[in-house]
C-alpha atoms as a PDB file:
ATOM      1  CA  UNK A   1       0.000   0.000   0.000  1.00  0.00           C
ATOM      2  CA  UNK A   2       3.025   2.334   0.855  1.00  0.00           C
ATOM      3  CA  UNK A   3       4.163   1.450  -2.745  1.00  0.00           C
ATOM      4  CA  UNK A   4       1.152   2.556  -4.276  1.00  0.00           C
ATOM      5  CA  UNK A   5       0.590   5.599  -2.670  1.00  0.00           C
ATOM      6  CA  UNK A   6       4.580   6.931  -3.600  1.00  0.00           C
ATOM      7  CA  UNK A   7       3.675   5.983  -6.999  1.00  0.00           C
ATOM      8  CA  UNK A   8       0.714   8.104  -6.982  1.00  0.00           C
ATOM      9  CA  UNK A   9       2.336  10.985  -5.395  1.00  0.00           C
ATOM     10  CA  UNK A  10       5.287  10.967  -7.811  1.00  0.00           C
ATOM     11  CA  UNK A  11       3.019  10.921 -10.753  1.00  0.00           C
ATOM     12  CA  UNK A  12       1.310  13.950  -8.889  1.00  0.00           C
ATOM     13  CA  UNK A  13       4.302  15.928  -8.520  1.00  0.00           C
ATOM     14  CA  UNK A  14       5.449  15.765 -12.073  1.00  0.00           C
ATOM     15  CA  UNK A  15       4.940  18.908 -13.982  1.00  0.00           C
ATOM     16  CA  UNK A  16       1.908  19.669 -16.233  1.00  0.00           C
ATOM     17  CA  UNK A  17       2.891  20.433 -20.005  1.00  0.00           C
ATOM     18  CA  UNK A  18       1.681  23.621 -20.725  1.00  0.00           C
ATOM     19  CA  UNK A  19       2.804  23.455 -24.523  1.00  0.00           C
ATOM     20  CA  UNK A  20       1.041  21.470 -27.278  1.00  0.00           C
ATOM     21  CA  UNK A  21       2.334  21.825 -31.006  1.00  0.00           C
ATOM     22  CA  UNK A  22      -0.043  22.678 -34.604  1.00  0.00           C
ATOM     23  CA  UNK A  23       0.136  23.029 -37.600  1.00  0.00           C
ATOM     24  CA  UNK A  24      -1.448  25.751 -39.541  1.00  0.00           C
ATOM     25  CA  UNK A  25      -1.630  27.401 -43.323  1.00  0.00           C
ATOM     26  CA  UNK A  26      -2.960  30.768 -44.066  1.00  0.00           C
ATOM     27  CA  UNK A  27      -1.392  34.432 -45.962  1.00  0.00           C
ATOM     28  CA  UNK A  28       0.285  36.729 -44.267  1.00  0.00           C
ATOM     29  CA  UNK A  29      -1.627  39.728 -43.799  1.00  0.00           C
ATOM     30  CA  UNK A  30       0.915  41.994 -41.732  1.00  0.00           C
ATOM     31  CA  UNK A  31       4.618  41.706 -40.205  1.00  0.00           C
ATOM     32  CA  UNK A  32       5.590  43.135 -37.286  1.00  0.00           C
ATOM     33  CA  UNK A  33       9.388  43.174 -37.005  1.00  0.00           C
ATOM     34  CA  UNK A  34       9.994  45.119 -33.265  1.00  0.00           C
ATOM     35  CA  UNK A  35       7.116  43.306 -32.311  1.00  0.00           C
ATOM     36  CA  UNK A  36       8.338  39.839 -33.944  1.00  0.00           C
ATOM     37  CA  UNK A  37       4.955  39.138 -34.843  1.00  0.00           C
ATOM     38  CA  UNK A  38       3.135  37.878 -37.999  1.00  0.00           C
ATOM     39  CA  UNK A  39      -0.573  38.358 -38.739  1.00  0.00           C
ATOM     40  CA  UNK A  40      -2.307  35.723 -40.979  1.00  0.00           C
ATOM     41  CA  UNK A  41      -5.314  37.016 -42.772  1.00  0.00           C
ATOM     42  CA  UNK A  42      -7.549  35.474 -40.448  1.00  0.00           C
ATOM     43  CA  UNK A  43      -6.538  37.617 -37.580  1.00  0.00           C
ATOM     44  CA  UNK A  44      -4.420  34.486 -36.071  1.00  0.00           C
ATOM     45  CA  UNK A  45      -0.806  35.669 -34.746  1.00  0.00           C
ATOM     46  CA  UNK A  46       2.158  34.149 -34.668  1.00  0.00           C
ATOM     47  CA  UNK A  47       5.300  34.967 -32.697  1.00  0.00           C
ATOM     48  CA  UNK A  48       8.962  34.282 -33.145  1.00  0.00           C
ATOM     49  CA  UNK A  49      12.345  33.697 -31.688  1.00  0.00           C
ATOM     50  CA  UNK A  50      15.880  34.225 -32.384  1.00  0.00           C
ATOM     51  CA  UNK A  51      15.746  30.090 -34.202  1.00  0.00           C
ATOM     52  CA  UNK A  52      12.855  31.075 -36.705  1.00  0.00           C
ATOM     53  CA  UNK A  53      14.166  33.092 -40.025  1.00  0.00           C
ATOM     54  CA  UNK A  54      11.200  34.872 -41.697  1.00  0.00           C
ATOM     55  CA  UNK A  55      13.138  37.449 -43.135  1.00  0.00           C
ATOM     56  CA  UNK A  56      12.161  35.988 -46.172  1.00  0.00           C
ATOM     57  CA  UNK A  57       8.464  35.913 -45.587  1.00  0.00           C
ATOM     58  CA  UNK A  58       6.399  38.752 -46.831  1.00  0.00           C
ATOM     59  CA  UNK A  59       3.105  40.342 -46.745  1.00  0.00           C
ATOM     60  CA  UNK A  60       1.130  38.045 -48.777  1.00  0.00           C
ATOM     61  CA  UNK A  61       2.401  35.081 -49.396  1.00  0.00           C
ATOM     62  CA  UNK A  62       1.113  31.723 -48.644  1.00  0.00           C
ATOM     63  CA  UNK A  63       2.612  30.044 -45.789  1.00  0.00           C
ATOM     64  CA  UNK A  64       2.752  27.030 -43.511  1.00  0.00           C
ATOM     65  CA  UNK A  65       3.349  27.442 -40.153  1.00  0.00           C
ATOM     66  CA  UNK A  66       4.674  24.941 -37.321  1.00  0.00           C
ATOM     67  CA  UNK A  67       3.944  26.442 -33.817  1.00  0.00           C
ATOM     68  CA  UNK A  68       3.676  25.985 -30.377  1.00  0.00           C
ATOM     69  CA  UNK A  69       1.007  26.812 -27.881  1.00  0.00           C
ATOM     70  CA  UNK A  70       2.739  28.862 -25.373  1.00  0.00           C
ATOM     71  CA  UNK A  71       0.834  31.691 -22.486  1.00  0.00           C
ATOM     72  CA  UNK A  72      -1.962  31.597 -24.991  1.00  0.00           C
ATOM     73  CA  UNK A  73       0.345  32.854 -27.456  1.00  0.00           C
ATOM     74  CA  UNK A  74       1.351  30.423 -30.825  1.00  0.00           C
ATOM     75  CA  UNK A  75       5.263  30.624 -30.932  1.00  0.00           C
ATOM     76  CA  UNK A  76       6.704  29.338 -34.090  1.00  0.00           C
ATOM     77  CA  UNK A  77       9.153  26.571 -34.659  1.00  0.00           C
ATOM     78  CA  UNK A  78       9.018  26.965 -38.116  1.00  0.00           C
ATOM     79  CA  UNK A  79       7.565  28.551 -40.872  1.00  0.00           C
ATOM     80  CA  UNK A  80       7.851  28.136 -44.747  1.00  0.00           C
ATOM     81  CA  UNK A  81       6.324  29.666 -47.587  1.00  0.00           C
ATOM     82  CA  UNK A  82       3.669  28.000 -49.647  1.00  0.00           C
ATOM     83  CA  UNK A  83       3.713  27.610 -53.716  1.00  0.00           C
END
């Protein structure tokens, strides 16, 4: 029984992913490079780090986008244009 209830209270202490992953395709309605955000015609946005490039990506063009969920926000791990 002592078994059983350590293995429950480890699972219990493990930490909750707060991430999840997508995919999504859509044109790029605005950039916004001090903000580092991109605007998909649709009104989603998408966020970017330092390991994305989109200084090839412009106000649009078709792209697909590989993100993750992050604070509510969708933080892209890559991103590549459409033809």
């Amino acid at each position: 029984m002592k078994k059983l209830i350590l293995a429950v209270a480890m699972v219990l202490a493990l930490p909750v992913a707060s991430a999840w992953a997508g995919d999504m395709e859509g044109k790029v309605k605005q950039i916004e490079i001090n903000q580092r955000v991109l605007t998909l015609e649709d009104g989603t946005k998408l966020y970017w780090t330092d390991s994305v490039t989109v200084k090839e990506i412009k106000q649009g063009a078709q792209v697909k986008a590989t993100y993750e969920e992050k604070d509510g926000k969708f933080v892209l791990t890559n991103i590549q244009i459409v033809k």
